[in-house]
N, C-alpha and C. Protein backbone atom coordinates (compact mmCIF):
# COMPACT_ATOMS: atom_id res chain seq x y z
N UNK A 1 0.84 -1.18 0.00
CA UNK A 1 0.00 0.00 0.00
C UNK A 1 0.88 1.23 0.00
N UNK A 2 0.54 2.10 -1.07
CA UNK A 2 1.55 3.59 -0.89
C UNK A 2 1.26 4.24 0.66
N UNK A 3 2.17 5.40 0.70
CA UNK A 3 1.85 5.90 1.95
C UNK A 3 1.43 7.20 2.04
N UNK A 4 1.32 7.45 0.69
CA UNK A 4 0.59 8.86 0.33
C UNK A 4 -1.25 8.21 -0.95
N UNK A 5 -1.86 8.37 0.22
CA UNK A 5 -3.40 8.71 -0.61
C UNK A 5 -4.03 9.40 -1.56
N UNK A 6 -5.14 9.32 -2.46
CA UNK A 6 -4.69 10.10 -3.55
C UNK A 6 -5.64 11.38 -3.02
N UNK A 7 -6.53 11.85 -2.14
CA UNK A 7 -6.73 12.83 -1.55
C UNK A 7 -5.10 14.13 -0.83
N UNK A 8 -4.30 13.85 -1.18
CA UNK A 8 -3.35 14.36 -0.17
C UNK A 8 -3.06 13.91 1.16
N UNK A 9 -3.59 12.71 2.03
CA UNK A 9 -4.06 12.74 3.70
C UNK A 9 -2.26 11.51 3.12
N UNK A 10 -1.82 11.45 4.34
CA UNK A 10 -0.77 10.89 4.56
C UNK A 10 -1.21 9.20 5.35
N UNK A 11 -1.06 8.17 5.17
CA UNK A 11 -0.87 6.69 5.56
C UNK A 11 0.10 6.62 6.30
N UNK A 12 -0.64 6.99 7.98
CA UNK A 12 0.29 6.47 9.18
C UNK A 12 -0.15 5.07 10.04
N UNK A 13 1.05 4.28 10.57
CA UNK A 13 0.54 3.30 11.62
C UNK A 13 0.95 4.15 13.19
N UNK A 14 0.53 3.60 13.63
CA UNK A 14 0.72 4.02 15.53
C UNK A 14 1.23 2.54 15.93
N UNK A 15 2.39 2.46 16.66
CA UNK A 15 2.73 0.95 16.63
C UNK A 15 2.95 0.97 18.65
N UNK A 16 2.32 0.27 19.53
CA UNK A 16 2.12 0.61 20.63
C UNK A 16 2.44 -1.03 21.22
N UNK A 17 3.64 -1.18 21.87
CA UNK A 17 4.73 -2.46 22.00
C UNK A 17 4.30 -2.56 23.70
N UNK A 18 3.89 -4.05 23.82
CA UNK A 18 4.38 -4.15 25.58
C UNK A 18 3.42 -3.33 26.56
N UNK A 19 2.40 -2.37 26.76
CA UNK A 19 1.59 -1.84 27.27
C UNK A 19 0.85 -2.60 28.33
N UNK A 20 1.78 -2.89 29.89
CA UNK A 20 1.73 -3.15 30.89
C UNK A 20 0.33 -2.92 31.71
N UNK A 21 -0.32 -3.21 32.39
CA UNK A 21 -1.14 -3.23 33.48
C UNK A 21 -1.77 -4.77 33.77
N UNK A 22 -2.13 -4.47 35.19
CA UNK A 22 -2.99 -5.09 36.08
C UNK A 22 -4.30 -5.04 36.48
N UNK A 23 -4.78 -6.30 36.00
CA UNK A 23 -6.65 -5.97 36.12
C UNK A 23 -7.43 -7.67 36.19
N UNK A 24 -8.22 -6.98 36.10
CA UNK A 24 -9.79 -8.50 36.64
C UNK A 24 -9.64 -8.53 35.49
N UNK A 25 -9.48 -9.92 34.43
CA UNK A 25 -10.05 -10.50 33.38
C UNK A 25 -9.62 -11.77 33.44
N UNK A 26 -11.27 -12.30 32.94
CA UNK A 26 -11.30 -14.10 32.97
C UNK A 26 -12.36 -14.73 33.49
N UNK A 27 -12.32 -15.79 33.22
CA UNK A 27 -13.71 -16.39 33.68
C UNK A 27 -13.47 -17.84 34.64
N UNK A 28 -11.81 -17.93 35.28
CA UNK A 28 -11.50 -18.75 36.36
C UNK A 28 -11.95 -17.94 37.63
N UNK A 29 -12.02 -18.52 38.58
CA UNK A 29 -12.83 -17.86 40.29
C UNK A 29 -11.48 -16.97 40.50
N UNK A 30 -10.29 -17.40 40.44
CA UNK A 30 -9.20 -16.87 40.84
C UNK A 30 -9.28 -15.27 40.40
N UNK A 31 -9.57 -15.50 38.70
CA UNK A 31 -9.25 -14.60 37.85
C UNK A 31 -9.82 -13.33 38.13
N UNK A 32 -11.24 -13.80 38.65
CA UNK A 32 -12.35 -12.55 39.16
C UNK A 32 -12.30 -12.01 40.36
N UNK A 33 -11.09 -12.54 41.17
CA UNK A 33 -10.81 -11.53 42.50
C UNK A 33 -9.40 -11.16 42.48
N UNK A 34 -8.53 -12.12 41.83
CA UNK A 34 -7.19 -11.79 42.17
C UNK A 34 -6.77 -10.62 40.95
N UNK A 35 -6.66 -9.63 40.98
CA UNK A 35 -6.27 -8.63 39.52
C UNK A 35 -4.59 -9.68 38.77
N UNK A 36 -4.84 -9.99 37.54
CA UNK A 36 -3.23 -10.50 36.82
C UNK A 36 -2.75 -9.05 36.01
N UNK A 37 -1.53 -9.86 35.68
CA UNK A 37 -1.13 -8.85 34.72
C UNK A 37 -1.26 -8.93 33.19
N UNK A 38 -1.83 -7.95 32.71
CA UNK A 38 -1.55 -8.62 30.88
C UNK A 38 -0.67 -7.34 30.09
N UNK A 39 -0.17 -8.01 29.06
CA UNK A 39 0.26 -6.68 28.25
C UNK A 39 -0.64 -6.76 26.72
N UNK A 40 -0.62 -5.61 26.73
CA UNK A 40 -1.07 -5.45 25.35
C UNK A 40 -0.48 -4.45 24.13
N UNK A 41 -0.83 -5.33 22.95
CA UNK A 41 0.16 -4.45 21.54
C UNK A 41 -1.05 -3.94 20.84
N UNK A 42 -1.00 -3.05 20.02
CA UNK A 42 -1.90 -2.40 19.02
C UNK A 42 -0.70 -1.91 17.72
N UNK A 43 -1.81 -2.23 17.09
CA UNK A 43 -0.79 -1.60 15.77
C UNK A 43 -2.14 -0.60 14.90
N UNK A 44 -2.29 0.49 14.47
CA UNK A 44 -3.14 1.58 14.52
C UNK A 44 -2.84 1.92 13.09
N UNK A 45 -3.82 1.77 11.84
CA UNK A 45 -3.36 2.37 10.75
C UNK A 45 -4.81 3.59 10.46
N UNK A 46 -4.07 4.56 9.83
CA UNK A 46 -5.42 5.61 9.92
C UNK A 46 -4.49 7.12 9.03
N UNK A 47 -5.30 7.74 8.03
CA UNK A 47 -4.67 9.05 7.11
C UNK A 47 -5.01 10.19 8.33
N UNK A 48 -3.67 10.80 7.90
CA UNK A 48 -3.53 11.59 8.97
C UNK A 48 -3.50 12.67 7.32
N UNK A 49 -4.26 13.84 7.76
CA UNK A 49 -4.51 14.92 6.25
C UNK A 49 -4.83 16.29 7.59
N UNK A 50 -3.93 17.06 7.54
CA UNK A 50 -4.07 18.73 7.97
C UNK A 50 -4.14 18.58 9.40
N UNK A 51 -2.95 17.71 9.93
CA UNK A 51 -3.19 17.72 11.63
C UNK A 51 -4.06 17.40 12.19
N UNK A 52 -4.47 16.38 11.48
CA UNK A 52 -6.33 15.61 12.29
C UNK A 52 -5.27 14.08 12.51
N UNK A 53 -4.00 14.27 13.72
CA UNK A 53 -3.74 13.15 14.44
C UNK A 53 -4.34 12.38 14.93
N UNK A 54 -3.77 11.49 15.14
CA UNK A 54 -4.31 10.79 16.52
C UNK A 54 -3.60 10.37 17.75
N UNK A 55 -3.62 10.87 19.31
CA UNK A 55 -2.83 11.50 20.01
C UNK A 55 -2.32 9.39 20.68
N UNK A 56 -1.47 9.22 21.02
CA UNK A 56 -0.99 7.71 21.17
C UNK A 56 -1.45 7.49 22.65
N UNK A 57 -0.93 9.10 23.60
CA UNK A 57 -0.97 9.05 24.79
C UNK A 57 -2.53 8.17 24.82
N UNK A 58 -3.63 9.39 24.42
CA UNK A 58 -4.89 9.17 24.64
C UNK A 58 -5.17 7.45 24.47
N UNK A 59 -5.01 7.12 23.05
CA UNK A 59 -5.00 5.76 22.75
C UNK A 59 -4.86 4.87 23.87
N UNK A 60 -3.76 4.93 24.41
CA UNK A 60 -3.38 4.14 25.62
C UNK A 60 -4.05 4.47 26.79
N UNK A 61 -3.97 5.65 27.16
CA UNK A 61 -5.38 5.85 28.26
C UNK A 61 -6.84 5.12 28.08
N UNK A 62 -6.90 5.19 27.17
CA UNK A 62 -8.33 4.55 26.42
C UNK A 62 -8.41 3.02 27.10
N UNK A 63 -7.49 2.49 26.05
CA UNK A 63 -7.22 0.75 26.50
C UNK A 63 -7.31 0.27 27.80
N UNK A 64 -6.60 1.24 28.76
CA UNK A 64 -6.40 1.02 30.04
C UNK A 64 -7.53 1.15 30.68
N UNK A 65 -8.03 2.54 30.57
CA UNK A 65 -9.71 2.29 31.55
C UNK A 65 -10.30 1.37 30.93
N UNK A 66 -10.47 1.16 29.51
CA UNK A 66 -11.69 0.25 29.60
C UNK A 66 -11.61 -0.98 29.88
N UNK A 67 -9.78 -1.80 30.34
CA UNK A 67 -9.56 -3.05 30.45
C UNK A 67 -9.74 -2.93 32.18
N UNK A 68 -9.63 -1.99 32.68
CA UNK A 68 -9.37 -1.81 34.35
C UNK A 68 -10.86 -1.75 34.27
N UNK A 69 -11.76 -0.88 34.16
CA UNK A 69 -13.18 -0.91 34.42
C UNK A 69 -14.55 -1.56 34.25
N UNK A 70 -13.68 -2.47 32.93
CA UNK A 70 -15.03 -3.44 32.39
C UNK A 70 -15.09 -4.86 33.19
N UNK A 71 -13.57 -5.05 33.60
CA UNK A 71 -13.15 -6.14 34.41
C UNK A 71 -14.10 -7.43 33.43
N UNK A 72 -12.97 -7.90 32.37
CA UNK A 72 -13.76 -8.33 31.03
C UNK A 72 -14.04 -9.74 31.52
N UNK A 73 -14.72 -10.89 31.29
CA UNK A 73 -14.28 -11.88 31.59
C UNK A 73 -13.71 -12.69 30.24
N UNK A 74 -13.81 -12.49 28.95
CA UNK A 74 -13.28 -13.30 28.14
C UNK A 74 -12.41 -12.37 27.16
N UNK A 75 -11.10 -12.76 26.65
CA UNK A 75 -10.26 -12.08 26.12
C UNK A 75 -11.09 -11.30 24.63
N UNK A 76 -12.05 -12.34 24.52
CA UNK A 76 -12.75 -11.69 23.42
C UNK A 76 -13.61 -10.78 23.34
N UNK A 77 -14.18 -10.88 24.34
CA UNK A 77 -14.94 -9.14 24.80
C UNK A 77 -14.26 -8.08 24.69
N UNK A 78 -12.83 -8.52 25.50
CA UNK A 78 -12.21 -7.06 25.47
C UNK A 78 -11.77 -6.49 24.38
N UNK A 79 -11.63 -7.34 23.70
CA UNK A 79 -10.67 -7.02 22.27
C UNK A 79 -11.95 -6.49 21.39
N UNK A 80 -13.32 -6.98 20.99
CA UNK A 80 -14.03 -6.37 21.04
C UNK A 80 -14.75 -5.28 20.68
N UNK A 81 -14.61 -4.72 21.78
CA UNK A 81 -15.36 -3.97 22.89
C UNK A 81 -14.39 -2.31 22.72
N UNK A 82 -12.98 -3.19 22.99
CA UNK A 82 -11.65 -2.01 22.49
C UNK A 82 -11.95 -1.55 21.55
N UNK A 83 -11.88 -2.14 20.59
CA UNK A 83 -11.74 -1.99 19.46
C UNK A 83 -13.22 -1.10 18.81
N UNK A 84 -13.93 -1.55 19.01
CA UNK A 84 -15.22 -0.89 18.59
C UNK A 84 -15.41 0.84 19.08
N UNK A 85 -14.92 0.65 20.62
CA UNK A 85 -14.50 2.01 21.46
C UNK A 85 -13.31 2.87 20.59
N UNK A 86 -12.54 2.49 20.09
CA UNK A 86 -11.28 3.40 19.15
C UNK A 86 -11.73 3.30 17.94
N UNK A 87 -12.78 2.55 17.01
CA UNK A 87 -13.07 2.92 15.92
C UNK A 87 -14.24 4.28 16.06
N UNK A 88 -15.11 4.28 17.13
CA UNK A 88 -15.83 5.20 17.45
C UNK A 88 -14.91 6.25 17.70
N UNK A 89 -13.87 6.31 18.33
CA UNK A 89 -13.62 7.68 19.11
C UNK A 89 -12.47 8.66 17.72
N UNK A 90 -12.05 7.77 17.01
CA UNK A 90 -10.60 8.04 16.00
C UNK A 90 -11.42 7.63 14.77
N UNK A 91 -12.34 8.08 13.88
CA UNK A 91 -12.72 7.85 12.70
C UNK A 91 -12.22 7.84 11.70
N UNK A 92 -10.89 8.20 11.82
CA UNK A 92 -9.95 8.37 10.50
C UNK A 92 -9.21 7.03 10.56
N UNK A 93 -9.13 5.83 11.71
CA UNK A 93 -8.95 4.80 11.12
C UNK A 93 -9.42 3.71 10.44
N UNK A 94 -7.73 3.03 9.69
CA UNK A 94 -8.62 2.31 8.78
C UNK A 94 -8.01 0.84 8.55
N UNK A 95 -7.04 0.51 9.75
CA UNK A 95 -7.13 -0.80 10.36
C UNK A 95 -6.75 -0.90 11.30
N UNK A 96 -6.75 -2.24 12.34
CA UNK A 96 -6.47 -1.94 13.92
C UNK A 96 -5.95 -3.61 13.86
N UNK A 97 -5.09 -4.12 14.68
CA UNK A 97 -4.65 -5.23 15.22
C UNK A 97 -4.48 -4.72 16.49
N UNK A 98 -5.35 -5.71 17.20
CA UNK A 98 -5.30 -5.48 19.12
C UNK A 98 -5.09 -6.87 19.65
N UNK A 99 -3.84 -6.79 20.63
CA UNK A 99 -3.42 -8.14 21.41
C UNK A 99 -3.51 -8.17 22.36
N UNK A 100 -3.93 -8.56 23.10
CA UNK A 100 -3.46 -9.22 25.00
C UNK A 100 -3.33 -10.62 25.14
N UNK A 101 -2.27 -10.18 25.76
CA UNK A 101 -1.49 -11.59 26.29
C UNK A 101 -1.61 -11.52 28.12
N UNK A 102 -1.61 -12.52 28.19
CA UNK A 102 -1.64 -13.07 29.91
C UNK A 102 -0.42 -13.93 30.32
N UNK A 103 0.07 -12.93 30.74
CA UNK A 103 1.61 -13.51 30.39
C UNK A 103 1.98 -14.70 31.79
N UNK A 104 1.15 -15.08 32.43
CA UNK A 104 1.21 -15.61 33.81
C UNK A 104 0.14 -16.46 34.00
N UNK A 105 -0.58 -17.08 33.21
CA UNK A 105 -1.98 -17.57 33.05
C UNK A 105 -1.35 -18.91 33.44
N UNK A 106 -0.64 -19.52 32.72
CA UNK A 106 -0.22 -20.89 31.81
C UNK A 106 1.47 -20.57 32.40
N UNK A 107 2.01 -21.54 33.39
CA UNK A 107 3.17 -21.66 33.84
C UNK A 107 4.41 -21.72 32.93
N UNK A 108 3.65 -22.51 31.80
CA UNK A 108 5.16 -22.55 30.61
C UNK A 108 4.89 -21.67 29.48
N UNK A 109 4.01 -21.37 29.21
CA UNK A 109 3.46 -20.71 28.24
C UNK A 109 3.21 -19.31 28.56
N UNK A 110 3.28 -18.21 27.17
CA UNK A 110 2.29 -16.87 27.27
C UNK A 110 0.95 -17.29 26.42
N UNK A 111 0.19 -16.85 26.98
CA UNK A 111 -1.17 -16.66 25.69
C UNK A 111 -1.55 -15.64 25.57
N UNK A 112 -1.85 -15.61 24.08
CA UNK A 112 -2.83 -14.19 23.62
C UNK A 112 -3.76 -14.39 22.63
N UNK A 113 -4.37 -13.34 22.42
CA UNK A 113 -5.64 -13.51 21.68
C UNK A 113 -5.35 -11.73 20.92
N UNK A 114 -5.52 -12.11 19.57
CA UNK A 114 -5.56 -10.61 19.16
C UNK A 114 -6.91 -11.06 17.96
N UNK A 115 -7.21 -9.35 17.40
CA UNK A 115 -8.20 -9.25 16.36
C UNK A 115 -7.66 -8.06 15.69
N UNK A 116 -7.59 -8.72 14.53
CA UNK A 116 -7.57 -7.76 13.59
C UNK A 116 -8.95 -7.17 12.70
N UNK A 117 -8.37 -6.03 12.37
CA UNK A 117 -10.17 -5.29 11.43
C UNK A 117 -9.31 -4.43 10.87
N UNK A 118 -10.10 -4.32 9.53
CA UNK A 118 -9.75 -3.92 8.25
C UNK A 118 -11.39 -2.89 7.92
N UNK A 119 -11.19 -1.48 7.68
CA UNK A 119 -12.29 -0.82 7.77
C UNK A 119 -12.66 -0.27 6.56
């Protein structure tokens, strides 16, 4: 894909690595009282045309309340749920890959669950 559109708007990704916190998600007894840790990646594609950014900080604020507040129980809600929340709030994008991993779930293992969307 070029990285110039034929409107003039410029083809940026937002690439957001490792994004740490602690929260309720899951549907083990443990999972729903003890807060784990997960990280999560996003990769953010969206035309950026006359300074109509999109701010990364915010992005990540975003992710965070709604993974701390919804207290999800299945990885697939959240991803979701995210996702539907940043296509609403950032309309100029125009694909999203969202991951969380539970990096402590599974003793030998990490797991994750991502979704991609193409808009």
């Amino acid at each position: 894909m070029s990285n110039i559109c034929s409107d003039d708007s410029i083809y940026m990704t937002i690439h957001i690595s490792e994004l740490k916190l602690s929260t309720i998600i899951g549907i083990l007894d443990f999972e729903r009282i003890t807060p784990q840790d997960v990280i999560v990646d996003a990769t953010i594609d969206y035309y950026y045309k006359d300074s109509d950014f999109i701010n990364y900080a915010e992005v990540i604020n975003l992710i965070e309340k709604q993974l701390i507040k919804n207290k999800y129980q299945l990885l697939e809600d959240a991803l979701k749920h995210i996702t539907s929340k940043l296509l609403k709030t950032y309309t100029q994008i125009k694909k999203i890959n969202l991951k969380i991993t539970k990096p402590n779930i599974i003793s030998n293992a990490q797991v994750s669950l991502s979704l991609k969307k193409n808009i």
